[in-house]
C-alpha atoms as a PDB file:
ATOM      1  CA  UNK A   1       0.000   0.000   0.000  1.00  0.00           C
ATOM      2  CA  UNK A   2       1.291   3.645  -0.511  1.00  0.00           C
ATOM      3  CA  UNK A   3       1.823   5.645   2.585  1.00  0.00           C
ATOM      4  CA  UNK A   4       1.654   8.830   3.232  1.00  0.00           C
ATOM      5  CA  UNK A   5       5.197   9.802   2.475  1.00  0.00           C
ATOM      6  CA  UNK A   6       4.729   8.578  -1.029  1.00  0.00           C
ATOM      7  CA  UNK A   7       6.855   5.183  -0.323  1.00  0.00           C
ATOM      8  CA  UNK A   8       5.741   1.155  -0.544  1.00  0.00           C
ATOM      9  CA  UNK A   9       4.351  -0.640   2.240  1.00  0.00           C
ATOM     10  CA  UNK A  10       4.620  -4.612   1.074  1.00  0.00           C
ATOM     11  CA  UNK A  11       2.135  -6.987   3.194  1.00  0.00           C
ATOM     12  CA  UNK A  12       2.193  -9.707   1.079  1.00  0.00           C
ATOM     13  CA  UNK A  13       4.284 -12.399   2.604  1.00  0.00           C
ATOM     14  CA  UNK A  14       8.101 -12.970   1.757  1.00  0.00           C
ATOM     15  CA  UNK A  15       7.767 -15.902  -0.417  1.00  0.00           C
ATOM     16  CA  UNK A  16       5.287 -13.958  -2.898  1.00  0.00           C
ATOM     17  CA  UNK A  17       8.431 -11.666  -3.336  1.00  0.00           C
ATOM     18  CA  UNK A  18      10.472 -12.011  -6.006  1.00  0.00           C
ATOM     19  CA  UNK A  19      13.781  -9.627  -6.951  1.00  0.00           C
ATOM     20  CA  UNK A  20      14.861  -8.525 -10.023  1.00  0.00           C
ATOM     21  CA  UNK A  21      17.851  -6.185 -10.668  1.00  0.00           C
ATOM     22  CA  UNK A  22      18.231  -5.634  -7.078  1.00  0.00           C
ATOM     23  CA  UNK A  23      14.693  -4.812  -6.348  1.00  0.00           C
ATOM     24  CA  UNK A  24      12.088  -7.122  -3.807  1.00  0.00           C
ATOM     25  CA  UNK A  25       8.858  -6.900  -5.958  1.00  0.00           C
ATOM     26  CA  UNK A  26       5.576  -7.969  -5.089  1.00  0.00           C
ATOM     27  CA  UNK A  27       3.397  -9.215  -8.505  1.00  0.00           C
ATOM     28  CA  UNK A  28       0.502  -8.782  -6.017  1.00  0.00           C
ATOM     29  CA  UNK A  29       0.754  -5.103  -5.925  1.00  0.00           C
ATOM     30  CA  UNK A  30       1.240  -4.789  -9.523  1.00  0.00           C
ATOM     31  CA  UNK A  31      -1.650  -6.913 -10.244  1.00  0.00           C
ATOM     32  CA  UNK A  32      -3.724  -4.719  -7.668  1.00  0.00           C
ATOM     33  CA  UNK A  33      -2.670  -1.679  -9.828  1.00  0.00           C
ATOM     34  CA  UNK A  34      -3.862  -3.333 -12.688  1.00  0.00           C
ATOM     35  CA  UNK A  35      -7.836  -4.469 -11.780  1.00  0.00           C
ATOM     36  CA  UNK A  36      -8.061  -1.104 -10.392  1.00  0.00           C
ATOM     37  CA  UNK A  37      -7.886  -0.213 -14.490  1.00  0.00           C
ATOM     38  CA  UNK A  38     -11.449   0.296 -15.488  1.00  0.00           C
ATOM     39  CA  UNK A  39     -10.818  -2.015 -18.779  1.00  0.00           C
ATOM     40  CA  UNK A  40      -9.124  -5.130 -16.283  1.00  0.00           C
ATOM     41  CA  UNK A  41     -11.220  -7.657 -14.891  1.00  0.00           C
ATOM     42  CA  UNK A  42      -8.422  -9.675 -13.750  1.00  0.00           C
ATOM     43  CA  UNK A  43      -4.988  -9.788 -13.860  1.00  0.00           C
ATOM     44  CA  UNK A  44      -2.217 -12.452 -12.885  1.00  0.00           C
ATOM     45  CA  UNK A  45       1.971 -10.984 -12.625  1.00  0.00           C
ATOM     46  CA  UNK A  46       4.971 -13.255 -12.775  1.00  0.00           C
ATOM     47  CA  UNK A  47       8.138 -13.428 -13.687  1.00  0.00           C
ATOM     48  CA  UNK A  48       9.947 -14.983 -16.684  1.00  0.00           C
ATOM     49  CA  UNK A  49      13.254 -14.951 -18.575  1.00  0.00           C
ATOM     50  CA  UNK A  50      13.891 -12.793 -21.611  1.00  0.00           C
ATOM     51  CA  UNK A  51      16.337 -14.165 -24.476  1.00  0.00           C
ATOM     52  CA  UNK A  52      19.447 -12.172 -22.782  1.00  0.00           C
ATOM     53  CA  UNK A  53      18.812 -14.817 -19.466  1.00  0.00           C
ATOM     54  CA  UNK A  54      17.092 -11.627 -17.340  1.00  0.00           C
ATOM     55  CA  UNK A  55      14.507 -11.924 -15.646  1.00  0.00           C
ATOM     56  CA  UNK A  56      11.295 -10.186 -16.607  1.00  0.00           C
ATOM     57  CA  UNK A  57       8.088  -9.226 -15.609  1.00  0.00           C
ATOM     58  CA  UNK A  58       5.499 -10.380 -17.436  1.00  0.00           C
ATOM     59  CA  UNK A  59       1.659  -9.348 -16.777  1.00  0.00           C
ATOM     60  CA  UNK A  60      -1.913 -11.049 -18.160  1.00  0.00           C
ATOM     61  CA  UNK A  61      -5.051  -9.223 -18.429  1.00  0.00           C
ATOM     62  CA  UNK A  62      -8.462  -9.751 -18.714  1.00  0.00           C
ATOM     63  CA  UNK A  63     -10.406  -7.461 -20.829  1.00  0.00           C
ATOM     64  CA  UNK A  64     -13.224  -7.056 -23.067  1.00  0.00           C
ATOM     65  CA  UNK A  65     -11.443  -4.197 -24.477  1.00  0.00           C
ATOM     66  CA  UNK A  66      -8.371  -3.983 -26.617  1.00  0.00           C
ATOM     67  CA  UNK A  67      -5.784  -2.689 -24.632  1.00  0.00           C
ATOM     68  CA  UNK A  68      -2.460  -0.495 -26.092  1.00  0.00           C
ATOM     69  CA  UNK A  69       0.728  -1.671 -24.107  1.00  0.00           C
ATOM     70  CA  UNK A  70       1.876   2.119 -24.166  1.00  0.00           C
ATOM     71  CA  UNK A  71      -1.218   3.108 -22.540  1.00  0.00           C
ATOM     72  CA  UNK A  72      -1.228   0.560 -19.965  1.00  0.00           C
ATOM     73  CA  UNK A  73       2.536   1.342 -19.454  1.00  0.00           C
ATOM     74  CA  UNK A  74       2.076   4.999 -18.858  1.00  0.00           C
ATOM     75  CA  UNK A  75      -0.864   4.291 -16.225  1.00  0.00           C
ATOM     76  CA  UNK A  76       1.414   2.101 -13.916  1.00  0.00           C
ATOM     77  CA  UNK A  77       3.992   4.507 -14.364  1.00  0.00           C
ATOM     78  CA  UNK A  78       1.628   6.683 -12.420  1.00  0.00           C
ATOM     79  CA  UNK A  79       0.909   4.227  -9.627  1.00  0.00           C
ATOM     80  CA  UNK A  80       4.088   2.791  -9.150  1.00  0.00           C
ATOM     81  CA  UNK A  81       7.897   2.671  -9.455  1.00  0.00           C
ATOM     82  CA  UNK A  82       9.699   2.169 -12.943  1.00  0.00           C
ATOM     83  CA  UNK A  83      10.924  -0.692 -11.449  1.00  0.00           C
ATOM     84  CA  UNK A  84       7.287  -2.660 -10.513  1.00  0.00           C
ATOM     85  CA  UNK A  85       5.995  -1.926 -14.076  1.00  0.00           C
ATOM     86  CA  UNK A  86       6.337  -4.914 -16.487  1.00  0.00           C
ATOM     87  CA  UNK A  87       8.546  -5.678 -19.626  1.00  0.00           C
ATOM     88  CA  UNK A  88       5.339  -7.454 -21.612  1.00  0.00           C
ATOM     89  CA  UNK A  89       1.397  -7.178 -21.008  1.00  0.00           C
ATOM     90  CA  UNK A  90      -0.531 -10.100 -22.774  1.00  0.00           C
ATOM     91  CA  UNK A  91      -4.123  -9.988 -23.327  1.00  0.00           C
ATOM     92  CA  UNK A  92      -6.023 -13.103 -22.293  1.00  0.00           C
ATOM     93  CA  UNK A  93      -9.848 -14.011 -22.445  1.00  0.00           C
ATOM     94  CA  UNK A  94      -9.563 -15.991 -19.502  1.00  0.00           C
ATOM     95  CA  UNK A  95      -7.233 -16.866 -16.465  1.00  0.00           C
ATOM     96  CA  UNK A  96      -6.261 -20.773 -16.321  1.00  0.00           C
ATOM     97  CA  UNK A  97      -6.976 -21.754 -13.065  1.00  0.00           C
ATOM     98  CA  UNK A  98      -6.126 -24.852 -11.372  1.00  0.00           C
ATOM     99  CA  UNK A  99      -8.562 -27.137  -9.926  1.00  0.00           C
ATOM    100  CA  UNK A 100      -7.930 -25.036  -6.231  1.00  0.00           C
ATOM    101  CA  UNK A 101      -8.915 -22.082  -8.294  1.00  0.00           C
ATOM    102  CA  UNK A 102      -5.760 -20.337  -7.807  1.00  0.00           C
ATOM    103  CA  UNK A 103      -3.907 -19.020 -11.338  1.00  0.00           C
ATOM    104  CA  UNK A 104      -2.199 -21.710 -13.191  1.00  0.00           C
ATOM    105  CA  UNK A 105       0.945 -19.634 -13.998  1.00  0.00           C
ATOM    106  CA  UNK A 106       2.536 -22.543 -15.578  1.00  0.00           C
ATOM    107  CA  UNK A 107      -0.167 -22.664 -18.370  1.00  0.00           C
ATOM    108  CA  UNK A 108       0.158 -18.664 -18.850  1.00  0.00           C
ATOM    109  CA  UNK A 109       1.526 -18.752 -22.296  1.00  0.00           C
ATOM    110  CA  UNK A 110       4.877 -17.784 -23.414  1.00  0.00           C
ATOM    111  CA  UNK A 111       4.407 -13.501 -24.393  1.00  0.00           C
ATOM    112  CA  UNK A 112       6.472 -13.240 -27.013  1.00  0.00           C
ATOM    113  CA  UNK A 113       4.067 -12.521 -30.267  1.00  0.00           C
ATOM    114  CA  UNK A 114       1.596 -11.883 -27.935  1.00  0.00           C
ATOM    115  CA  UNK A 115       2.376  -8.752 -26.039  1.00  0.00           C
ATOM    116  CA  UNK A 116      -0.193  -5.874 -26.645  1.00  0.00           C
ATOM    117  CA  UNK A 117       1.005  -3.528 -29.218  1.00  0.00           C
ATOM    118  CA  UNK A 118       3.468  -5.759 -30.085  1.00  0.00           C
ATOM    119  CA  UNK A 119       4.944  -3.418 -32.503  1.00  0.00           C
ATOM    120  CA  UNK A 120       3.114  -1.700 -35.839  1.00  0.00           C
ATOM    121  CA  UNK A 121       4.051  -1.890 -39.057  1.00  0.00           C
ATOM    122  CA  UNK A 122       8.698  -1.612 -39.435  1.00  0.00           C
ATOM    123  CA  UNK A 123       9.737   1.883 -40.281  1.00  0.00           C
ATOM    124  CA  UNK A 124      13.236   2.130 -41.664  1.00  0.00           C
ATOM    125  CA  UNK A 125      16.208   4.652 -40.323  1.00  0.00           C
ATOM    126  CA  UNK A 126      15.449   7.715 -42.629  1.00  0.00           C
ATOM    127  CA  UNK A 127      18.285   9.813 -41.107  1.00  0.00           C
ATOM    128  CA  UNK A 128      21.699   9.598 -39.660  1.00  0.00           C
ATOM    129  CA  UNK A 129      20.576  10.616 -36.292  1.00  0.00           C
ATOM    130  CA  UNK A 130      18.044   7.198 -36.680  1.00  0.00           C
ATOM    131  CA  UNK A 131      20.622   4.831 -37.942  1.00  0.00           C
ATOM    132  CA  UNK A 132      22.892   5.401 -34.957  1.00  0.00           C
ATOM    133  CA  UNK A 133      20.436   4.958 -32.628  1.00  0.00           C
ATOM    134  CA  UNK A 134      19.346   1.417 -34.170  1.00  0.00           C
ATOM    135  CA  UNK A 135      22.678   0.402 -33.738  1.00  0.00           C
ATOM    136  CA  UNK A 136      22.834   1.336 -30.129  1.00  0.00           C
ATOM    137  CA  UNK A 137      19.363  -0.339 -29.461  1.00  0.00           C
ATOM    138  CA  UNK A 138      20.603  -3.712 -32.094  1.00  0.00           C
ATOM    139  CA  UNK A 139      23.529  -4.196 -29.647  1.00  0.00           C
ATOM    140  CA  UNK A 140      21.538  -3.321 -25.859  1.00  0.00           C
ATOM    141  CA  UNK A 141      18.491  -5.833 -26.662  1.00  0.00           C
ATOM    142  CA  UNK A 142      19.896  -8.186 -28.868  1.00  0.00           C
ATOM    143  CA  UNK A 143      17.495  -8.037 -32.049  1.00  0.00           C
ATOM    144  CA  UNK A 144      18.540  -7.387 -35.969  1.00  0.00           C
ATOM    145  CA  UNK A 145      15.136  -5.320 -37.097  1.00  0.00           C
ATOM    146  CA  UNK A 146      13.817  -2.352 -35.272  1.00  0.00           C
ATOM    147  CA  UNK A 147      11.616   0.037 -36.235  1.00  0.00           C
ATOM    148  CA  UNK A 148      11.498   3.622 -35.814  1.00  0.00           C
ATOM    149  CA  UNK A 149       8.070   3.343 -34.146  1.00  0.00           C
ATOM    150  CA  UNK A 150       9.046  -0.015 -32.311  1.00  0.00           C
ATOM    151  CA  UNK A 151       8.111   0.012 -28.202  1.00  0.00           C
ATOM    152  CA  UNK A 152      11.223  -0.279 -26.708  1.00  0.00           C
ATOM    153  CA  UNK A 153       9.595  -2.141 -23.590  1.00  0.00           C
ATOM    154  CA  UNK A 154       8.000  -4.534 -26.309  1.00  0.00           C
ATOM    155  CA  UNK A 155      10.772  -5.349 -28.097  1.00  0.00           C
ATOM    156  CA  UNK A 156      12.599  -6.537 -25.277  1.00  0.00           C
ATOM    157  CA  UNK A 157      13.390  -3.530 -22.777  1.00  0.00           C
ATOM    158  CA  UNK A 158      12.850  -3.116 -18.794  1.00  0.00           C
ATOM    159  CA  UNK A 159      14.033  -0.623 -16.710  1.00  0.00           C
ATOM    160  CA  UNK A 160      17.697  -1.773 -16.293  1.00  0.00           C
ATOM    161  CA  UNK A 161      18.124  -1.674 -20.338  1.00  0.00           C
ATOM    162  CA  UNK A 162      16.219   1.340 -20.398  1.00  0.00           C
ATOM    163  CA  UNK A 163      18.764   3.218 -18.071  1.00  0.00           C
ATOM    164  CA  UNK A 164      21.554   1.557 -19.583  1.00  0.00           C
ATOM    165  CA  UNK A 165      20.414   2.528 -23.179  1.00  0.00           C
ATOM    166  CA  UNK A 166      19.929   6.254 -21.743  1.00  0.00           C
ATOM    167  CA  UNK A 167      23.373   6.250 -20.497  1.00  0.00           C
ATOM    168  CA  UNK A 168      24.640   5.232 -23.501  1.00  0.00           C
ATOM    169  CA  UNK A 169      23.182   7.699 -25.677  1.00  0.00           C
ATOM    170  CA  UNK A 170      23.826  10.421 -23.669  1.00  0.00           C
ATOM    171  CA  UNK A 171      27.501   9.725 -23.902  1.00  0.00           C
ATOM    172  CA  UNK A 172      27.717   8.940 -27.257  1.00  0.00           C
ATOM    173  CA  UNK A 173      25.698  11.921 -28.673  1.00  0.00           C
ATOM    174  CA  UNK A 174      26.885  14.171 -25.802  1.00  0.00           C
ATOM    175  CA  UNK A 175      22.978  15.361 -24.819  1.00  0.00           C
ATOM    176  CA  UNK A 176      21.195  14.469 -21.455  1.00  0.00           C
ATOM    177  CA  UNK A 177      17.887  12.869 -22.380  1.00  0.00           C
ATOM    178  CA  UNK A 178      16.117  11.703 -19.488  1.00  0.00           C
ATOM    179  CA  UNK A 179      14.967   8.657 -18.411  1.00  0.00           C
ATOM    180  CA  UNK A 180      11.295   9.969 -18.118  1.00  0.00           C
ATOM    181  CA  UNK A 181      11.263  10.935 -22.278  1.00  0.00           C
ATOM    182  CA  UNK A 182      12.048   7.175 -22.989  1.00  0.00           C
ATOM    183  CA  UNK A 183       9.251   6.022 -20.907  1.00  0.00           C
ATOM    184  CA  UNK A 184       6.999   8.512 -22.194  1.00  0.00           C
ATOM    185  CA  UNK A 185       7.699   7.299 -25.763  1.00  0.00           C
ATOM    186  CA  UNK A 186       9.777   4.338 -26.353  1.00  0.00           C
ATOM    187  CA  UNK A 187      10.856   4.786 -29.812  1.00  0.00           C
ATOM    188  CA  UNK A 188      13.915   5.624 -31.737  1.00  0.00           C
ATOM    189  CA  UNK A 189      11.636   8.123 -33.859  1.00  0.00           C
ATOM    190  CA  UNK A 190      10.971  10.172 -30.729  1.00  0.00           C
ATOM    191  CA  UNK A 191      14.529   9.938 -29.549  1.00  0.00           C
ATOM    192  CA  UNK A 192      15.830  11.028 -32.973  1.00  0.00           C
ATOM    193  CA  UNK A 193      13.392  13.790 -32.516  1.00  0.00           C
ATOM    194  CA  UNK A 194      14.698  14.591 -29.235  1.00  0.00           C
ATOM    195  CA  UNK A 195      18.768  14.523 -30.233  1.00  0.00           C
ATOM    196  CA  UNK A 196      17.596  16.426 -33.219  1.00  0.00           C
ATOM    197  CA  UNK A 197      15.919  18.834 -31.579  1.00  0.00           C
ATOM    198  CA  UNK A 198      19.013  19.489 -29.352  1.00  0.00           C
ATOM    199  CA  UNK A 199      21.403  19.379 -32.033  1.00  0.00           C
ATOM    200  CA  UNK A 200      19.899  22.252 -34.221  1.00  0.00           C
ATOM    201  CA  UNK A 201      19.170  24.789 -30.755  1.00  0.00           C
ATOM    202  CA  UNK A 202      22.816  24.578 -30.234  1.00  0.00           C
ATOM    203  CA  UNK A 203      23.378  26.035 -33.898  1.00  0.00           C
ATOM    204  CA  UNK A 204      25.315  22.323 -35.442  1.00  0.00           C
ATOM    205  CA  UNK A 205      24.504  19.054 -35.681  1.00  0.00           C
ATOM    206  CA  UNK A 206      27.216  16.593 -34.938  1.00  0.00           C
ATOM    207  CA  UNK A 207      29.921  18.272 -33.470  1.00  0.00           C
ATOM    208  CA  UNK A 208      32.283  15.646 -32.287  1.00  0.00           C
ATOM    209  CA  UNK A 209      34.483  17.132 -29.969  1.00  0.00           C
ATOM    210  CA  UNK A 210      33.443  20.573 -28.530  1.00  0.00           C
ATOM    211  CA  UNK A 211      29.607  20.247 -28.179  1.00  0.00           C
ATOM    212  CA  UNK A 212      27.985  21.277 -25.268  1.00  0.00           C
ATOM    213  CA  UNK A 213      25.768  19.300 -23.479  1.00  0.00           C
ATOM    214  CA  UNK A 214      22.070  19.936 -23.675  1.00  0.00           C
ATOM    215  CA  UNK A 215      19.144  18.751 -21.459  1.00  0.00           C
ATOM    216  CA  UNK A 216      15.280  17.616 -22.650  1.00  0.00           C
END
């Protein structure tokens, strides 16, 4: 529960924790966060591995209503800590329960293909600005084709690659995006924008060695 200093009580007990990247998560609060969504009827939260070996969160979701990934991101975002909002939300009709009527998480199905807004149709790199980027985002998650309007956190990224990647790009570009612009649009096109958009205030684009650092 949130107190009222804005921090996380957990009352869930310790083996309903799990950690990932150094954090104690409980999938219970997430999935709290979730059914309080007016589209959710249910949701179930639990943790896989990506193809890196990293564990993930993964969350499923009942809903008459087609849900966008970006959307659904954004609203946890609100609730909770970068941290405590999952890599992939999958879109089920029903819950598998077992015969105790508890979730069957083992007969959850596997996300990948599955994920909401699991990416629209591929865009290629129409500038320089773009084709860097891929690179960077090729070598951090591991995957040949991405799109200029592919969802970072449904192509593979969490919150570890997503501060990693903004680390990177701030040092190799020399600007100071923030962590917050990623999450509030996950795409190369918008971070192209971004760089861009820093570039040409400071009067040159690409200046190597003597550009000054700029914040968005």
């Amino acid at each position: 529960r949130w107190l009222a200093d804005g921090t996380i009580e957990f009352s869930g007990r310790k083996d309903d924790q799990v950690k990932i990247r150094g954090y104690r998560i409980e999938p219970g609060e997430i999935e709290t966060a979730l059914e309080r969504h007016a589209a959710i009827s249910a949701a179930t939260v639990v943790v896989k591995m990506d193809v890196a070996g990293d564990k993930i969160l993964v969350a499923y979701v009942v809903s008459a209503d087609e849900l966008d990934g970006t959307v659904m991101r954004s609203y946890l975002l609100e609730r909770l800590p970068a941290y405590m909002v999952p890599a992939y939300f999958v879109r089920l009709e029903i819950l598998p329960l077992t015969p105790n009527g508890k979730v069957d998480k083992r007969s959850l199905p596997s996300p990948e293909g599955l994920s909401i807004s699991s990416g629209p149709a591929y865009v290629a790199p129409r500038s320089e600005v773009e084709e860097k980027l891929v690179l960077v985002w090729q070598e951090l998650l591991g995957i040949k084709r991405i799109g200029m309007k592919d969802d970072f956190f449904t192509i593979g990224g969490h919150s570890l690659k997503a501060t990693q990647l903004i680390s990177r790009i701030n040092r190799e570009f020399e600007v100071d995006l923030s962590l917050v612009m990623l999450f509030n649009d996950p795409t190369v096109e918008n971070m192209a924008n971004k760089i861009e958009e820093i570039y040409w205030s400071g009067g040159e684009l690409f200046e190597n060695n003597d550009t000054q650092k700029f914040s968005i």
